[in-house]
PDB file of N, CA and C in Angstrom:
ATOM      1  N   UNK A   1      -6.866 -15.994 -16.067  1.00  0.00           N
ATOM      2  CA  UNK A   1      -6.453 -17.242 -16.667  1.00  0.00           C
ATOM      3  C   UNK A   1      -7.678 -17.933 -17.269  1.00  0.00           C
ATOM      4  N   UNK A   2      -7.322 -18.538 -18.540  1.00  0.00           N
ATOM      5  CA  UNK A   2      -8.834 -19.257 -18.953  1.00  0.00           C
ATOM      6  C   UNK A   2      -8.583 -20.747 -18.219  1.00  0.00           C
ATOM      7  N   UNK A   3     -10.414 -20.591 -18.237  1.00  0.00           N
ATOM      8  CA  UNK A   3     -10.207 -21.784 -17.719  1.00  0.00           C
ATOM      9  C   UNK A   3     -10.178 -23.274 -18.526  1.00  0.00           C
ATOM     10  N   UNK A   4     -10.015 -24.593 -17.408  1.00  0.00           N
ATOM     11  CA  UNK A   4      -9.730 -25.811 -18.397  1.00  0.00           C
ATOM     12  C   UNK A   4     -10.694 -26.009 -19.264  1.00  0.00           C
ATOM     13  N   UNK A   5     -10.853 -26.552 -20.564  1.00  0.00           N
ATOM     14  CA  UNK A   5     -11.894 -26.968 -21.526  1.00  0.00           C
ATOM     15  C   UNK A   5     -12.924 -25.703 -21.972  1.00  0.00           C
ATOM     16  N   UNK A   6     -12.227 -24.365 -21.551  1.00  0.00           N
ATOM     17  CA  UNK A   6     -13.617 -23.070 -21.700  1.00  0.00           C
ATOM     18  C   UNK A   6     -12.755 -22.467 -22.099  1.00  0.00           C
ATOM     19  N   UNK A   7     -11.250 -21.635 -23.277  1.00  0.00           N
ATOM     20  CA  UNK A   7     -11.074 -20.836 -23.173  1.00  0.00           C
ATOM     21  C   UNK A   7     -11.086 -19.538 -23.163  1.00  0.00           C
ATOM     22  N   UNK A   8     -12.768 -19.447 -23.261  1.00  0.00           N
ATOM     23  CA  UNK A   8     -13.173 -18.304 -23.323  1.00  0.00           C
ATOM     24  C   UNK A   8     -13.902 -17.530 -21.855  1.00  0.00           C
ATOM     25  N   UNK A   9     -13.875 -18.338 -20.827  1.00  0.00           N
ATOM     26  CA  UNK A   9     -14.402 -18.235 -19.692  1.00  0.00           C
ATOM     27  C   UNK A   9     -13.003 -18.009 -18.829  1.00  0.00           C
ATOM     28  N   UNK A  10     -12.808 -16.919 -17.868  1.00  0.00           N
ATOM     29  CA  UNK A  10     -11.764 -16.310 -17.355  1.00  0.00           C
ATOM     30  C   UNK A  10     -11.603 -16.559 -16.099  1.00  0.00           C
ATOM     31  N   UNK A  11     -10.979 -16.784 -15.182  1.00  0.00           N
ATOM     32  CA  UNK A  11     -10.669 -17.122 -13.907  1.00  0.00           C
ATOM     33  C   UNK A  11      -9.704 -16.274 -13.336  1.00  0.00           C
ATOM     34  N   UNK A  12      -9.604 -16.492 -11.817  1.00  0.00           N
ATOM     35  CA  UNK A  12      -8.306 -15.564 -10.956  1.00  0.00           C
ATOM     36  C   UNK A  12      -7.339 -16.666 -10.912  1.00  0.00           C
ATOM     37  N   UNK A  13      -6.152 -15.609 -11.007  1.00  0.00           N
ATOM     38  CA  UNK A  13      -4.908 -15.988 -10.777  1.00  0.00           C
ATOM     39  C   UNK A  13      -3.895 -16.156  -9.563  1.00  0.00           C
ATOM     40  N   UNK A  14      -4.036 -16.917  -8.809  1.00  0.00           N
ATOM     41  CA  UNK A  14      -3.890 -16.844  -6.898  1.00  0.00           C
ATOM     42  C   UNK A  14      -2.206 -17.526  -7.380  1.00  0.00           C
ATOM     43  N   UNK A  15      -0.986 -16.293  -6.616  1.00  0.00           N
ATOM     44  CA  UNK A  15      -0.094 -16.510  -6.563  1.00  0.00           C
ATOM     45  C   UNK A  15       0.423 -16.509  -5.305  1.00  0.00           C
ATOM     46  N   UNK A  16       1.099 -17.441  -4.345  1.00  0.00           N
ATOM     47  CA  UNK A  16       1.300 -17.385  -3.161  1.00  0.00           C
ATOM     48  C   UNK A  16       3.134 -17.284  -2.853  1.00  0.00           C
ATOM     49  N   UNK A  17       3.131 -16.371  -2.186  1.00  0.00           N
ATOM     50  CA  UNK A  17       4.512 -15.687  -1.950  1.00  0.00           C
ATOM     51  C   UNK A  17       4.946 -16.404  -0.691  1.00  0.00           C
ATOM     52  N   UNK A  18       6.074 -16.720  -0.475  1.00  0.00           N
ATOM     53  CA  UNK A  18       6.689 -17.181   0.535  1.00  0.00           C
ATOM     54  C   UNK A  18       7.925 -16.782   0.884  1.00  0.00           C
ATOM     55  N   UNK A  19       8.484 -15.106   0.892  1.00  0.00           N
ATOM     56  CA  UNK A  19       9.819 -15.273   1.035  1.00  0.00           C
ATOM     57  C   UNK A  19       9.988 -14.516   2.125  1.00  0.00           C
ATOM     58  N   UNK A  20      11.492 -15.191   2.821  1.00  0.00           N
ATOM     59  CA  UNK A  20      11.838 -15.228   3.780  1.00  0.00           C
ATOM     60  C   UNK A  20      13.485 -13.891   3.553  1.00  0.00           C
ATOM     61  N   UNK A  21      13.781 -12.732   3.683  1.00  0.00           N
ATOM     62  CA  UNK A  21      14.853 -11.889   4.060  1.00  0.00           C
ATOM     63  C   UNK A  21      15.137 -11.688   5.338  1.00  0.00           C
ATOM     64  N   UNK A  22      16.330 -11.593   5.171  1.00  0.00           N
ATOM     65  CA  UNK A  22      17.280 -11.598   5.815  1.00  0.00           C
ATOM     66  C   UNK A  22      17.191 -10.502   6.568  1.00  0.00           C
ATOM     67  N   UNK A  23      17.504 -10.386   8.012  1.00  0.00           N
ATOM     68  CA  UNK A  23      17.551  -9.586   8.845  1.00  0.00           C
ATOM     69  C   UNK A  23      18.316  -8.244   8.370  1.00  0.00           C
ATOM     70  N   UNK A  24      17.988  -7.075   8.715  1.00  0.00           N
ATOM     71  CA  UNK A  24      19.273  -6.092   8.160  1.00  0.00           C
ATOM     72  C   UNK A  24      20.623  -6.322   9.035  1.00  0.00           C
ATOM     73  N   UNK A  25      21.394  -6.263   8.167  1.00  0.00           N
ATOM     74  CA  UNK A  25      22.762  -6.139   8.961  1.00  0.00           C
ATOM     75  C   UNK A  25      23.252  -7.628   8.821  1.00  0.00           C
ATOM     76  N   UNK A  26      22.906  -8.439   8.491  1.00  0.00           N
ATOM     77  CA  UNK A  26      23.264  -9.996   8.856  1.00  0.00           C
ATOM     78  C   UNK A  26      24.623 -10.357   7.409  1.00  0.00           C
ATOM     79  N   UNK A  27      24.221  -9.965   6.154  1.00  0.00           N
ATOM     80  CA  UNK A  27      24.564  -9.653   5.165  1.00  0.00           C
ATOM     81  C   UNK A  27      26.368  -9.054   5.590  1.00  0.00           C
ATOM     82  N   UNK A  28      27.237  -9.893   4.823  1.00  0.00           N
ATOM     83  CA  UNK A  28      28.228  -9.183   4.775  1.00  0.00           C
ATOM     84  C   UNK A  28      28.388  -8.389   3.119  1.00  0.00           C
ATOM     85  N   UNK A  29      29.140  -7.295   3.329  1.00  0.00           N
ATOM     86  CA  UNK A  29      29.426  -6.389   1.768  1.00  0.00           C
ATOM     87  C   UNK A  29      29.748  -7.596   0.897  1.00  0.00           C
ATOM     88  N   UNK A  30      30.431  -8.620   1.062  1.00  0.00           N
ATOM     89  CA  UNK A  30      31.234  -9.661   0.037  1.00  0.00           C
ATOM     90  C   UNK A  30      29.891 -10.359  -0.228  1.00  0.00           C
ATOM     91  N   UNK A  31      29.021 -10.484   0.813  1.00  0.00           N
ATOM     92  CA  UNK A  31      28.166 -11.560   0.474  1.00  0.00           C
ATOM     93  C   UNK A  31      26.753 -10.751  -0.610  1.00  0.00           C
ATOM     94  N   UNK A  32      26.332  -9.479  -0.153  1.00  0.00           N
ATOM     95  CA  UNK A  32      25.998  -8.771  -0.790  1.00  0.00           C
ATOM     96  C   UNK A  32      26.318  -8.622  -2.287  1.00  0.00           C
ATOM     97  N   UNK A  33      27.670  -8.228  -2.794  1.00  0.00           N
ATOM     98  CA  UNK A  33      27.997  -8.347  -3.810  1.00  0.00           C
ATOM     99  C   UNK A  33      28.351  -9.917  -4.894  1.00  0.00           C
ATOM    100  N   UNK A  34      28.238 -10.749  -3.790  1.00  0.00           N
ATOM    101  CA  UNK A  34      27.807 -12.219  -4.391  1.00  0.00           C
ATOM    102  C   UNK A  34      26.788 -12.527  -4.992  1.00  0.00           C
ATOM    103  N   UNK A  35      25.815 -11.944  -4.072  1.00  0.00           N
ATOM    104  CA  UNK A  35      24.365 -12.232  -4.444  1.00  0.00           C
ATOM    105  C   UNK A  35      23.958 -10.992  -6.084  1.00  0.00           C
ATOM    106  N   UNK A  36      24.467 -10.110  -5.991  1.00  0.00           N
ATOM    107  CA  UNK A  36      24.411  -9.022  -7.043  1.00  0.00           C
ATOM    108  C   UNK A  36      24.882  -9.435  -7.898  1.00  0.00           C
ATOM    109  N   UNK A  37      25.755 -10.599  -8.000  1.00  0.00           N
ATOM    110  CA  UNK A  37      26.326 -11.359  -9.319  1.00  0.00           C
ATOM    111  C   UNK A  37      25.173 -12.180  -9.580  1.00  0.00           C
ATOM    112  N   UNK A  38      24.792 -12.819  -8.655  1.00  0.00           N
ATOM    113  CA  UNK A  38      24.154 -14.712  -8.739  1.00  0.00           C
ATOM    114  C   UNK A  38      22.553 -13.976  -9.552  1.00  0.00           C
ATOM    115  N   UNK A  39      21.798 -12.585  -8.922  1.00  0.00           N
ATOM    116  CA  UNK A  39      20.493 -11.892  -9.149  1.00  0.00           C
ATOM    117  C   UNK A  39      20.748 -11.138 -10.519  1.00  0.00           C
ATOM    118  N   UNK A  40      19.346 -11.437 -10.969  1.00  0.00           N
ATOM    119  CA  UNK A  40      19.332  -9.962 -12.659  1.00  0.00           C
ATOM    120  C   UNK A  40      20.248  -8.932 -12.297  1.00  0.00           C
ATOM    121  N   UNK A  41      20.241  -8.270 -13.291  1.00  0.00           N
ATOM    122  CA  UNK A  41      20.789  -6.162 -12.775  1.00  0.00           C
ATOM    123  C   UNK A  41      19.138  -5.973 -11.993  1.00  0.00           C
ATOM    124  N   UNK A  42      19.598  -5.189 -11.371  1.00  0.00           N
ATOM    125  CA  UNK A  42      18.506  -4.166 -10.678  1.00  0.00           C
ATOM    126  C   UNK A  42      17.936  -3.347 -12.132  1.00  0.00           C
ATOM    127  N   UNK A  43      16.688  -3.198 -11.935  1.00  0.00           N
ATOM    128  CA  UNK A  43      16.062  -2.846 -12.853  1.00  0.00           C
ATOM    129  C   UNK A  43      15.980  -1.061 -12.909  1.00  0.00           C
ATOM    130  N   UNK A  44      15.720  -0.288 -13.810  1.00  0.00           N
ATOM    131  CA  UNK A  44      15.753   1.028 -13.197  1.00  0.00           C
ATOM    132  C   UNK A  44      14.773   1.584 -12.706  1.00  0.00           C
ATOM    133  N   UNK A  45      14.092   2.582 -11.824  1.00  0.00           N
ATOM    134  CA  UNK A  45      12.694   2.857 -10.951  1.00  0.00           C
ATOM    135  C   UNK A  45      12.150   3.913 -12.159  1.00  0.00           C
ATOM    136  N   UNK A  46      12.831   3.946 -13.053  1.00  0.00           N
ATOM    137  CA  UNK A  46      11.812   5.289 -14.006  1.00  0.00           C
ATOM    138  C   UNK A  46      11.509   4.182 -15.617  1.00  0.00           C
ATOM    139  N   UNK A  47      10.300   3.974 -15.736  1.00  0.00           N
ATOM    140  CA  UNK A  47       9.961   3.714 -16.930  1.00  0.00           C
ATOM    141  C   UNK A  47       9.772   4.480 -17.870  1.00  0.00           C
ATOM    142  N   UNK A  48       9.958   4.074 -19.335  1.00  0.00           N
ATOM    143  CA  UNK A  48       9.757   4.612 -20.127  1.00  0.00           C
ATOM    144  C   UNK A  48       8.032   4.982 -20.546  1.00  0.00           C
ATOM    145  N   UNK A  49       7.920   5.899 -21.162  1.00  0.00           N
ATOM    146  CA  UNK A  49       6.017   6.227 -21.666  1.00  0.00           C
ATOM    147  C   UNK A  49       5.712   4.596 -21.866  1.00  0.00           C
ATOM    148  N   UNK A  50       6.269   3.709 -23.151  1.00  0.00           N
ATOM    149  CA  UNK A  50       5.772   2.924 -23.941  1.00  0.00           C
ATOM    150  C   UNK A  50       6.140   1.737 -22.810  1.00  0.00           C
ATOM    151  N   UNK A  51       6.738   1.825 -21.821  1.00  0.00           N
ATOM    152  CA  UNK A  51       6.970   0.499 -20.424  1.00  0.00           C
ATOM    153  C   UNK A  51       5.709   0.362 -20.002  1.00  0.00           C
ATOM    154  N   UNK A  52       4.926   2.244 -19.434  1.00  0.00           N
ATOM    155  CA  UNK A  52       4.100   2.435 -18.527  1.00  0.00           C
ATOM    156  C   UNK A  52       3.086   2.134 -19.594  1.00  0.00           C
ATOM    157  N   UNK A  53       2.901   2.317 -20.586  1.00  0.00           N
ATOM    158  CA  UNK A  53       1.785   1.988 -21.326  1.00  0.00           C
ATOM    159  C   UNK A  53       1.381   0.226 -21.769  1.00  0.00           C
ATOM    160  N   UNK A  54       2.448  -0.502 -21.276  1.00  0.00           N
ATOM    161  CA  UNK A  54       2.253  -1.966 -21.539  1.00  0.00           C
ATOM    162  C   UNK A  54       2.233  -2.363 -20.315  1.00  0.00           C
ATOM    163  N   UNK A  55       1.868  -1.517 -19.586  1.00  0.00           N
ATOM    164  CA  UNK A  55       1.995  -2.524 -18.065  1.00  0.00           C
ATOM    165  C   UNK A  55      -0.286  -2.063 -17.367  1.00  0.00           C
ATOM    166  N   UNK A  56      -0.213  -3.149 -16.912  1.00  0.00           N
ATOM    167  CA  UNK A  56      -2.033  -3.306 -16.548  1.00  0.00           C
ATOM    168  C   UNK A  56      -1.608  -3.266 -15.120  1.00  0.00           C
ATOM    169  N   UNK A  57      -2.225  -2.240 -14.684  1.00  0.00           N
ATOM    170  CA  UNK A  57      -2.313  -1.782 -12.918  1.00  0.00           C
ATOM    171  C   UNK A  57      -3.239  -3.063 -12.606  1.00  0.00           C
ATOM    172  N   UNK A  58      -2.795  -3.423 -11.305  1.00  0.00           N
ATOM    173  CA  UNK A  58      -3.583  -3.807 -10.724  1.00  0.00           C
ATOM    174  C   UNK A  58      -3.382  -3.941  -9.369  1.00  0.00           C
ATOM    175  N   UNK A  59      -4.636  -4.356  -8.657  1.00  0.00           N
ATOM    176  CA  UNK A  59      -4.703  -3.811  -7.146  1.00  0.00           C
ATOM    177  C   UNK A  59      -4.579  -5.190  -6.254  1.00  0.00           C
ATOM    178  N   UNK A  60      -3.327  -5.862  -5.809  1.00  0.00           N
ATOM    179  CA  UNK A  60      -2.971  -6.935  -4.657  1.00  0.00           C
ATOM    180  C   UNK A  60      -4.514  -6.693  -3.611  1.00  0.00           C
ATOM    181  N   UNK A  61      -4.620  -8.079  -3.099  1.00  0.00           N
ATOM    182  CA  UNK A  61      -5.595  -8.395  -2.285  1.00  0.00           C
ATOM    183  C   UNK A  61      -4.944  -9.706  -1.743  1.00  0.00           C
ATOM    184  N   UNK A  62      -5.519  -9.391  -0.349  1.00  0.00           N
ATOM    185  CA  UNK A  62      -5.124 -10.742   1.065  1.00  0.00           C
ATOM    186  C   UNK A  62      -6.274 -11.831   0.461  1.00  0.00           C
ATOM    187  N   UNK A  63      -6.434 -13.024   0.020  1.00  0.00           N
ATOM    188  CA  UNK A  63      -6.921 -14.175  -0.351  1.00  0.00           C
ATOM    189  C   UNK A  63      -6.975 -15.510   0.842  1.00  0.00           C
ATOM    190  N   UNK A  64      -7.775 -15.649   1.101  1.00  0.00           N
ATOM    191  CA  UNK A  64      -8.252 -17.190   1.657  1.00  0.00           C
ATOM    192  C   UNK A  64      -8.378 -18.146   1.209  1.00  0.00           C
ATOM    193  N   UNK A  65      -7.470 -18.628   0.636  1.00  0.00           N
ATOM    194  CA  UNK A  65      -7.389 -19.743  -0.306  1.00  0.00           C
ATOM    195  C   UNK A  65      -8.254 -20.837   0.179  1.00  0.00           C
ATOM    196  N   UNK A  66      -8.364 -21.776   1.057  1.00  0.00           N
ATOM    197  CA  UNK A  66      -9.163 -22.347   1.352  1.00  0.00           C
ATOM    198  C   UNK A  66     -10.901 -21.639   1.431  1.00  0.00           C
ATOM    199  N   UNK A  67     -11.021 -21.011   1.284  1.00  0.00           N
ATOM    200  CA  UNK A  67     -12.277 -20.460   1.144  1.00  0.00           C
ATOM    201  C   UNK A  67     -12.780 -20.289  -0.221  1.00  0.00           C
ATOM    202  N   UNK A  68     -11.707 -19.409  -1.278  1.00  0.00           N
ATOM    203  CA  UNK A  68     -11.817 -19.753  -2.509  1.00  0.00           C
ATOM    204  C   UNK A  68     -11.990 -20.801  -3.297  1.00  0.00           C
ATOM    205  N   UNK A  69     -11.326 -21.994  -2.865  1.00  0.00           N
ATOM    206  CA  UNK A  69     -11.833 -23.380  -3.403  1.00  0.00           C
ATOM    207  C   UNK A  69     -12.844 -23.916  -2.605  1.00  0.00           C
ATOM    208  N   UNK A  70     -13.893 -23.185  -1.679  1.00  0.00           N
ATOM    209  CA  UNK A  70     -14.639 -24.038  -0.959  1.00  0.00           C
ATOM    210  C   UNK A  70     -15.536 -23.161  -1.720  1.00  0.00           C
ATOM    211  N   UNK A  71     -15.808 -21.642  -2.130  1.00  0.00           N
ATOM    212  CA  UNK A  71     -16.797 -21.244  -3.235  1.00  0.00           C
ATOM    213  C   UNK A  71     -16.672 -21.987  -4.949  1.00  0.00           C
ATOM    214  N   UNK A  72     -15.589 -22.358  -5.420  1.00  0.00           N
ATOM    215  CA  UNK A  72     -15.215 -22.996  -6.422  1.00  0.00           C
ATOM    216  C   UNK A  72     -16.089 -24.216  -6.541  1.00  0.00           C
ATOM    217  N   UNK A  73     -15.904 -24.675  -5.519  1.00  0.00           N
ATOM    218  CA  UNK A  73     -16.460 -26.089  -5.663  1.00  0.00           C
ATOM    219  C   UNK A  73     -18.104 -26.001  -5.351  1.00  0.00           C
ATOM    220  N   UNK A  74     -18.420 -25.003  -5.162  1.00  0.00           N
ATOM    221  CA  UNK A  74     -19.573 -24.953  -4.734  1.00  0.00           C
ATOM    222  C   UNK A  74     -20.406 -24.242  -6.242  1.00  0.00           C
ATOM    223  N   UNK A  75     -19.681 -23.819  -6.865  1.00  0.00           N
ATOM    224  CA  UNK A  75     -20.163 -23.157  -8.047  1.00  0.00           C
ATOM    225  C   UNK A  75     -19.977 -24.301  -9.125  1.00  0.00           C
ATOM    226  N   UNK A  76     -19.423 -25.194  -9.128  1.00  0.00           N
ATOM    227  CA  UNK A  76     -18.797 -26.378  -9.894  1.00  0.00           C
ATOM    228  C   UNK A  76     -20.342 -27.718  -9.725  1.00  0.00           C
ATOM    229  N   UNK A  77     -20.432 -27.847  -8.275  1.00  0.00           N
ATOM    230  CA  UNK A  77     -21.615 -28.770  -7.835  1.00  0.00           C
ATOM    231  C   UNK A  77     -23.218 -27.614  -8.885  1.00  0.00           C
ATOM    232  N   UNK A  78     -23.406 -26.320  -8.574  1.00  0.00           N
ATOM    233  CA  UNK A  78     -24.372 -25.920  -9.112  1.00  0.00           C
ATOM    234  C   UNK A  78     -24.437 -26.054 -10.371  1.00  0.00           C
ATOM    235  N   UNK A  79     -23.090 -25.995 -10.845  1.00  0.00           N
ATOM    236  CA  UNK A  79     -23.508 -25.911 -12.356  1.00  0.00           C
ATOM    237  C   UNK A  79     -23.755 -27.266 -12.913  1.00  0.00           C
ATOM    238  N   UNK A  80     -22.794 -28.305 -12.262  1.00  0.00           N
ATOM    239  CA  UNK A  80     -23.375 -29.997 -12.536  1.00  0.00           C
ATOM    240  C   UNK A  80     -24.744 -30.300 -12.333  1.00  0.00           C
ATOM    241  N   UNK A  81     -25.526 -29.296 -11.462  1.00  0.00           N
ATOM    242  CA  UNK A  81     -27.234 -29.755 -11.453  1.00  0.00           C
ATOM    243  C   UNK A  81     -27.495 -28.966 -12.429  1.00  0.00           C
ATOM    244  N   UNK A  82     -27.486 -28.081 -13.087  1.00  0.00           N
ATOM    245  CA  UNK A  82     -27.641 -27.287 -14.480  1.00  0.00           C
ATOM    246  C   UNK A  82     -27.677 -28.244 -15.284  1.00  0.00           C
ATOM    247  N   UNK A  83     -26.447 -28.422 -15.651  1.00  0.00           N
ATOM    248  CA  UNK A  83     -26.325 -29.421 -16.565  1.00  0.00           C
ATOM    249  C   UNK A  83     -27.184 -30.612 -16.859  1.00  0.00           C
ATOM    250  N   UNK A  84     -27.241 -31.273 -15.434  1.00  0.00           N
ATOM    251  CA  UNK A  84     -27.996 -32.621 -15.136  1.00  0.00           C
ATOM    252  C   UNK A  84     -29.568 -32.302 -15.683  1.00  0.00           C
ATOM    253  N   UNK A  85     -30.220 -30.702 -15.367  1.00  0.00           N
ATOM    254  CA  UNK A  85     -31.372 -30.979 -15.683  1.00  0.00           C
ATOM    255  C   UNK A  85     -31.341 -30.463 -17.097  1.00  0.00           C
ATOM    256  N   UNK A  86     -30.480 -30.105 -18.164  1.00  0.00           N
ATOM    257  CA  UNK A  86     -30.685 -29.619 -19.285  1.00  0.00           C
ATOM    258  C   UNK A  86     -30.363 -30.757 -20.168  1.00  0.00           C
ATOM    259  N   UNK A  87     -29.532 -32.337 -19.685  1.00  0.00           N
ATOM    260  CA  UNK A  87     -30.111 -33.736 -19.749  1.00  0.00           C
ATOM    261  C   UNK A  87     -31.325 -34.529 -20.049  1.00  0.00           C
ATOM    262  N   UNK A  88     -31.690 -33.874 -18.729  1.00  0.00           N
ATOM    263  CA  UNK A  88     -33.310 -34.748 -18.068  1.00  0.00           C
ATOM    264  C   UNK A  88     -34.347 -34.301 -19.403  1.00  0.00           C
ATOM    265  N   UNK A  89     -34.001 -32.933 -20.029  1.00  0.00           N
ATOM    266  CA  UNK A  89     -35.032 -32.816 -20.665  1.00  0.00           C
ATOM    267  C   UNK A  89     -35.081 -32.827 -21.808  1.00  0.00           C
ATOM    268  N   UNK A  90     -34.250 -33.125 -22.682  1.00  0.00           N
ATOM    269  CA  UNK A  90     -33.732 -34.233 -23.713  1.00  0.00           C
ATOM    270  C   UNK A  90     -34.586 -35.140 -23.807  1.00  0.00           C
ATOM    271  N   UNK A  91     -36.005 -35.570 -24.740  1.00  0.00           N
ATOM    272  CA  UNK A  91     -36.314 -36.790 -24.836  1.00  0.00           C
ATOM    273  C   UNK A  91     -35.445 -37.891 -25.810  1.00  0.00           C
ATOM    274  N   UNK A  92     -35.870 -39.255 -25.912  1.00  0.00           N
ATOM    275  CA  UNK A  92     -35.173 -39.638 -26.600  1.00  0.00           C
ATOM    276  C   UNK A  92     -36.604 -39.766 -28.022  1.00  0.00           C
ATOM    277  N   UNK A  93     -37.416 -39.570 -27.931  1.00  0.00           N
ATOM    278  CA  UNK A  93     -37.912 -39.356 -28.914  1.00  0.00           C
ATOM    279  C   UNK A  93     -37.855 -38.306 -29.790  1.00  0.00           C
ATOM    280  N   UNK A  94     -38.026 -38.344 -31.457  1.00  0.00           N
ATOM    281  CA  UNK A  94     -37.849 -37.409 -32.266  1.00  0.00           C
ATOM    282  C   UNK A  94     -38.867 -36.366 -32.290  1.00  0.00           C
ATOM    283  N   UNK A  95     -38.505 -35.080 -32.148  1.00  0.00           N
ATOM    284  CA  UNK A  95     -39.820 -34.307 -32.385  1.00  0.00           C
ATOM    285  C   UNK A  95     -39.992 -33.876 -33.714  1.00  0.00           C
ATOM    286  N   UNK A  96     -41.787 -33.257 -33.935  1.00  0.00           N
ATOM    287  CA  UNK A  96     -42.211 -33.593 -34.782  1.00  0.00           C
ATOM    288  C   UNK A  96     -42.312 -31.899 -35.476  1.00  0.00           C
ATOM    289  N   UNK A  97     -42.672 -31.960 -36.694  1.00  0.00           N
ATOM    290  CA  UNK A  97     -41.572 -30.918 -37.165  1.00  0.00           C
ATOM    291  C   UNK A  97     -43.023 -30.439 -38.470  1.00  0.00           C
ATOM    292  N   UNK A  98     -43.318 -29.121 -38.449  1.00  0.00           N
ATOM    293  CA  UNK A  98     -44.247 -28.425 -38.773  1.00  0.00           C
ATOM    294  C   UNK A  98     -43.753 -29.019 -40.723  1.00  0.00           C
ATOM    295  N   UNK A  99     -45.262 -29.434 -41.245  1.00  0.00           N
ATOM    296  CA  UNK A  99     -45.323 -29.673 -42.909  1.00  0.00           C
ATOM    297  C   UNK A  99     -44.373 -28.466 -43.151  1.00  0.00           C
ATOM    298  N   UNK A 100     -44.100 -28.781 -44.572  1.00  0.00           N
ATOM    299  CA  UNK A 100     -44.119 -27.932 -45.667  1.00  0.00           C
ATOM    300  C   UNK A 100     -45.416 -27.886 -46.202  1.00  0.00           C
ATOM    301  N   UNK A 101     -45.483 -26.610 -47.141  1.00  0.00           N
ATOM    302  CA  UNK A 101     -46.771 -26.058 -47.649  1.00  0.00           C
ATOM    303  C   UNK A 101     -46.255 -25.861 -48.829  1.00  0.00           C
TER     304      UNK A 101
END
């Protein structure tokens, strides 16, 4: 994802899943086939060449979200002293600038 005010600077994308299924067996056939109305079609398990060729593998990872925004912010504070000293050294006087010949 780019990030705010940089869109050329790239970031992770932290999606957090929360779902809760249903025990097996709990499900009646009627209710089953309710839900098969209310949900998409089931999709089919064989893609086509040109499916598999638009799709970008990628590899799921367990995330610490609170840890991730505690490096975030910590990379956010460094770069504000960056900044601060590429400020500081800014005079406000004009510099002086080699003749012409």
């Amino acid at each position: 994802m780019p990030h705010h005010h940089r869109p050329f600077m790239k970031g992770k994308l932290y999606i957090h899943f929360n779902v809760e299924f249903p025990e097996s067996g709990t499900l009646t056939p009627e209710q089953c086939r309710t839900l098969e109305t209310i949900l998409p079609p089931r999709q089919s398990k064989n893609l086509s060449e040109m499916e598999l060729d638009n799709c970008e593998e990628t590899i799921m990872h367990d995330v610490n979200i609170e840890e991730e925004k505690r490096q975030k912010q910590q990379q956010r504070q460094q770069q504000e002293a960056y900044d601060e000293d590429d400020d500081e050294e800014e005079s406000p006087m004009p510099r002086v600038q080699c003749a012409q010949q």
